[in-house]
C-alpha atoms as a PDB file:
ATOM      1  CA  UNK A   1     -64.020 -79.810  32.792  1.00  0.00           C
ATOM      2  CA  UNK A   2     -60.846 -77.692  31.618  1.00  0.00           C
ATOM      3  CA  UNK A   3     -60.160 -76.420  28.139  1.00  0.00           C
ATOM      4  CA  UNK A   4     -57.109 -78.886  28.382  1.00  0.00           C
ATOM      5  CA  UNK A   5     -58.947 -81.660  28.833  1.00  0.00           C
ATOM      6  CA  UNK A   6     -62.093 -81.055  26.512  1.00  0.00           C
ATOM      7  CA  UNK A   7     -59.460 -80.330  23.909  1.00  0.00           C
ATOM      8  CA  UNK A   8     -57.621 -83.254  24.752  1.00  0.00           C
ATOM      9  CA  UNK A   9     -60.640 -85.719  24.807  1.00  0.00           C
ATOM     10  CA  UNK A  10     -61.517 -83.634  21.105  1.00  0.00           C
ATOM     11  CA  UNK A  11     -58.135 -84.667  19.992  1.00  0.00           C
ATOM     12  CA  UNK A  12     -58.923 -88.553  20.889  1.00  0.00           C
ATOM     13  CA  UNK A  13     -62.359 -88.082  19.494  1.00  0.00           C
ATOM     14  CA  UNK A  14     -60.813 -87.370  16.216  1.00  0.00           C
ATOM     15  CA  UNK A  15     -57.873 -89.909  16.104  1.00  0.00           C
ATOM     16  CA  UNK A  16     -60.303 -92.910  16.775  1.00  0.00           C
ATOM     17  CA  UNK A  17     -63.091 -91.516  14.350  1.00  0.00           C
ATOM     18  CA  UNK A  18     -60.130 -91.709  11.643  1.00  0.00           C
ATOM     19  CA  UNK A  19     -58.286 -94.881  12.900  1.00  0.00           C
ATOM     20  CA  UNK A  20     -59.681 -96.720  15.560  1.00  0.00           C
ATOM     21  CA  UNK A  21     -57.445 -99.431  15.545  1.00  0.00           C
ATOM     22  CA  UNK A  22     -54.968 -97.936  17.510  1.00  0.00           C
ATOM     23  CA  UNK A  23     -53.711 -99.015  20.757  1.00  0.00           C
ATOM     24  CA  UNK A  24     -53.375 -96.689  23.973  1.00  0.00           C
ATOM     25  CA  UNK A  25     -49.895 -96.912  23.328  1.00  0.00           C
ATOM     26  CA  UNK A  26     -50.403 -95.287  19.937  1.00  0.00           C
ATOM     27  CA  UNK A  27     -52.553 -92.588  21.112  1.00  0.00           C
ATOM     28  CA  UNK A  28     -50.658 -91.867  23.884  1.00  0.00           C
ATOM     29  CA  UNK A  29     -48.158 -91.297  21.220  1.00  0.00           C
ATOM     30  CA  UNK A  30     -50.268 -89.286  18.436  1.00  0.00           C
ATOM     31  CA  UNK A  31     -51.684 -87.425  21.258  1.00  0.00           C
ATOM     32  CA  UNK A  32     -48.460 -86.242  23.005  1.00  0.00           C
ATOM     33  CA  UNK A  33     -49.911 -87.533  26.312  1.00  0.00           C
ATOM     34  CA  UNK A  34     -48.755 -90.109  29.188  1.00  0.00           C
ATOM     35  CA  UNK A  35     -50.221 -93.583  28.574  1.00  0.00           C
ATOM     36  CA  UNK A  36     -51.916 -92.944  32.049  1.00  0.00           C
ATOM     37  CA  UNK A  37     -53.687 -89.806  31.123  1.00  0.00           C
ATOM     38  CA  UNK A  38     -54.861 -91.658  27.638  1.00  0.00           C
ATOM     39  CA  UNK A  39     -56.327 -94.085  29.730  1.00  0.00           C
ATOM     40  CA  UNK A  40     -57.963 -91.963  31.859  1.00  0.00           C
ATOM     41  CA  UNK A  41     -59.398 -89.448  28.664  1.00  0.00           C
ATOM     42  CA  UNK A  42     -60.589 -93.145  27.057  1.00  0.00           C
ATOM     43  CA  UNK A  43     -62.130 -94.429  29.902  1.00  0.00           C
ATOM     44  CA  UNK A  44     -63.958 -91.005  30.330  1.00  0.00           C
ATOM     45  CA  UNK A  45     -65.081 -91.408  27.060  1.00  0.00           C
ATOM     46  CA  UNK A  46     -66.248 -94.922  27.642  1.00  0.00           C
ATOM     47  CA  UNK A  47     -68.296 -94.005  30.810  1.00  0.00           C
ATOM     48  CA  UNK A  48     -70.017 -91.357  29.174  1.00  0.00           C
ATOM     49  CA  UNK A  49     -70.969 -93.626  26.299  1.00  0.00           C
ATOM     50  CA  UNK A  50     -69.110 -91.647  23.386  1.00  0.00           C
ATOM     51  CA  UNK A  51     -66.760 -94.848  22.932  1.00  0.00           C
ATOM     52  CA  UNK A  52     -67.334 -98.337  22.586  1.00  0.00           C
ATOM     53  CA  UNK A  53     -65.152-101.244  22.229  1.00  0.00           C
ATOM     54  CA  UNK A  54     -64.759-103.856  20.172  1.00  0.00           C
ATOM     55  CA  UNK A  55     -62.217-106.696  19.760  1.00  0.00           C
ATOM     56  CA  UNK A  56     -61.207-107.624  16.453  1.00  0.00           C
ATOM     57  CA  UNK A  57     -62.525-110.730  15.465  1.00  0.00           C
ATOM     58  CA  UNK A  58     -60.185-112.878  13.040  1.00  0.00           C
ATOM     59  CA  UNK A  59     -56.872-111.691  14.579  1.00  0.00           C
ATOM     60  CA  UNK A  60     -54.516-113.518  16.550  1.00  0.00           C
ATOM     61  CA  UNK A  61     -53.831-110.747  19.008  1.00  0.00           C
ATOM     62  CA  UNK A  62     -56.841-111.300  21.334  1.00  0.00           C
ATOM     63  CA  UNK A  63     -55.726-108.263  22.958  1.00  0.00           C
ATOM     64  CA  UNK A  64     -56.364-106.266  20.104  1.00  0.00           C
ATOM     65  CA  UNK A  65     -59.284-103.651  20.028  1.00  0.00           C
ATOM     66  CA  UNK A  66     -61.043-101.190  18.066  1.00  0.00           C
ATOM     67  CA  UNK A  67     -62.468 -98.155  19.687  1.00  0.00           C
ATOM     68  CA  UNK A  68     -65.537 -96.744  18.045  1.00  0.00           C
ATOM     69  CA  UNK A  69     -67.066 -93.857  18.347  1.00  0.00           C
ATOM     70  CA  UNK A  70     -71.527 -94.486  19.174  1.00  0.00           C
ATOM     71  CA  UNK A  71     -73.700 -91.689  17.486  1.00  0.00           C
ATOM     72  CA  UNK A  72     -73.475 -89.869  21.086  1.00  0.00           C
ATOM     73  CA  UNK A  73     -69.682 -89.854  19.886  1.00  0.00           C
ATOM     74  CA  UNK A  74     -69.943 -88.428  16.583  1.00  0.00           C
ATOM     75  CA  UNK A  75     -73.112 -85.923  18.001  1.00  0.00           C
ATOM     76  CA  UNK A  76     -69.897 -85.375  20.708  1.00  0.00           C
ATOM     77  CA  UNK A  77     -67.231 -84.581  18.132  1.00  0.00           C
ATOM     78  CA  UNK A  78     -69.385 -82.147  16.387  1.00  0.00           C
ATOM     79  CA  UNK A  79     -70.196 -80.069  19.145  1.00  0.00           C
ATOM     80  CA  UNK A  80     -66.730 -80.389  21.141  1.00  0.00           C
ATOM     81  CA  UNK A  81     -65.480 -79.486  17.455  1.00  0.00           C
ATOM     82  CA  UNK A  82     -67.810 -76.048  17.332  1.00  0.00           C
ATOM     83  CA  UNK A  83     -66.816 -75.079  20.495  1.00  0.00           C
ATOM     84  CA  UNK A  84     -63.317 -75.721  19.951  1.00  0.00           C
ATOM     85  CA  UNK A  85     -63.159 -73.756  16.506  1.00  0.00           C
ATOM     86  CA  UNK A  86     -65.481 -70.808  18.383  1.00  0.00           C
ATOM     87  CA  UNK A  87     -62.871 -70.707  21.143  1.00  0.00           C
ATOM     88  CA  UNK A  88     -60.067 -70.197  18.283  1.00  0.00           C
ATOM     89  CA  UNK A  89     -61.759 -67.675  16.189  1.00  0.00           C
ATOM     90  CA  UNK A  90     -61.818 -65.608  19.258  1.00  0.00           C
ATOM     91  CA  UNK A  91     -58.519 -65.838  20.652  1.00  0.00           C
ATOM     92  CA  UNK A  92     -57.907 -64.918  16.622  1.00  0.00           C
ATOM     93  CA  UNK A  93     -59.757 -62.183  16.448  1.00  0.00           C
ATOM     94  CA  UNK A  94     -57.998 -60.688  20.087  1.00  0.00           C
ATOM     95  CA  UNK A  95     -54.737 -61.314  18.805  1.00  0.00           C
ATOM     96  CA  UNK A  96     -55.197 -59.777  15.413  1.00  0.00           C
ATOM     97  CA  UNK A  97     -56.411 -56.241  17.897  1.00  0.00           C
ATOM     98  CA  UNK A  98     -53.045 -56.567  20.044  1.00  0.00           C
ATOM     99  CA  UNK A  99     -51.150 -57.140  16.767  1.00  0.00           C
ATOM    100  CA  UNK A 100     -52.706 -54.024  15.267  1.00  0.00           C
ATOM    101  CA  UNK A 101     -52.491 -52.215  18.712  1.00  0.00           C
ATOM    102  CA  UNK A 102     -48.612 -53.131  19.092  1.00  0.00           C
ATOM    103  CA  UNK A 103     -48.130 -52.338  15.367  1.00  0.00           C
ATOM    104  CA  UNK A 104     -49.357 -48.919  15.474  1.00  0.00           C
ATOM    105  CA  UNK A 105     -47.293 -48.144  18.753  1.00  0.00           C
ATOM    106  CA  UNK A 106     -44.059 -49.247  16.934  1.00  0.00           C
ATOM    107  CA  UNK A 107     -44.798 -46.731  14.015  1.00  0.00           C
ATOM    108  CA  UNK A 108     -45.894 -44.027  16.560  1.00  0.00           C
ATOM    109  CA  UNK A 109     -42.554 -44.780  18.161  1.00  0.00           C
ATOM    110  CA  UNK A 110     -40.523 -45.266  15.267  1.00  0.00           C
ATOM    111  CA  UNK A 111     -41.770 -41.483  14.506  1.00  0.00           C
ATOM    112  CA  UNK A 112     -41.242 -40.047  17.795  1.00  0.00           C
ATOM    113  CA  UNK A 113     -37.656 -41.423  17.303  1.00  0.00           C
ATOM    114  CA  UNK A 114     -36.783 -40.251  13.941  1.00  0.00           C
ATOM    115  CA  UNK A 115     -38.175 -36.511  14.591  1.00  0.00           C
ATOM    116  CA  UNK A 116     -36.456 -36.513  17.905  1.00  0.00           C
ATOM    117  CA  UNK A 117     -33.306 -37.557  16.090  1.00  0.00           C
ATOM    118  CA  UNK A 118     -33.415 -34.397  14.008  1.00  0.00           C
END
């Protein structure tokens, strides 16, 4: 699976742990996704048993659902959510060398320029 779409299916994990009450037209939405591709990343989710649904009861849209996340979901979230944040600290820590590395070759520049000048 890509980076894309484990961070994708992270960012779904997290909008129905926190309101899962919204429709695939919502999270398409939230998520900055096509509807199709939200329905893919939910069904995915679904199939591997991270998901379940459940319709509300007492509401007069029938259609309505509410997407819960199983303890495989939540066990899911945490680790996607480790990996994720590992994956970030990294890429932080390599752009904090090139901005160091591209800071010191402006100064060494700067001073190659200003004792050229003179």
């Amino acid at each position: 699976m890509s980076q894309d779409t484990d961070a994708s299916q992270l960012a779904l994990l997290r909008l129905l742990n926190d309101r899962p009450e919204m429709s695939q037209r919502e999270l398409s939405q939230a998520l900055g996704l096509s509807l199709g591709k939200t329905h893919y990343l939910l069904h995915a989710l679904l199939e591997k048993g991270l998901v379940k649904v459940r319709n509300f009861k007492r509401n007069d849209n029938k259609r309505a659902y509410a997407y819960l996340l199983t303890p495989a979901g939540l066990s899911a979230k945490l680790n996607m959510t480790r990996a994720f944040l590992s994956r970030k600290e990294a890429e932080f820590e390599s752009l904090r060398t090139t901005i160091a590395a591209l800071r010191s070759e402006v100064d060494r520049d700067r001073l190659r320029g200003s004792s050229n000048s003179s």
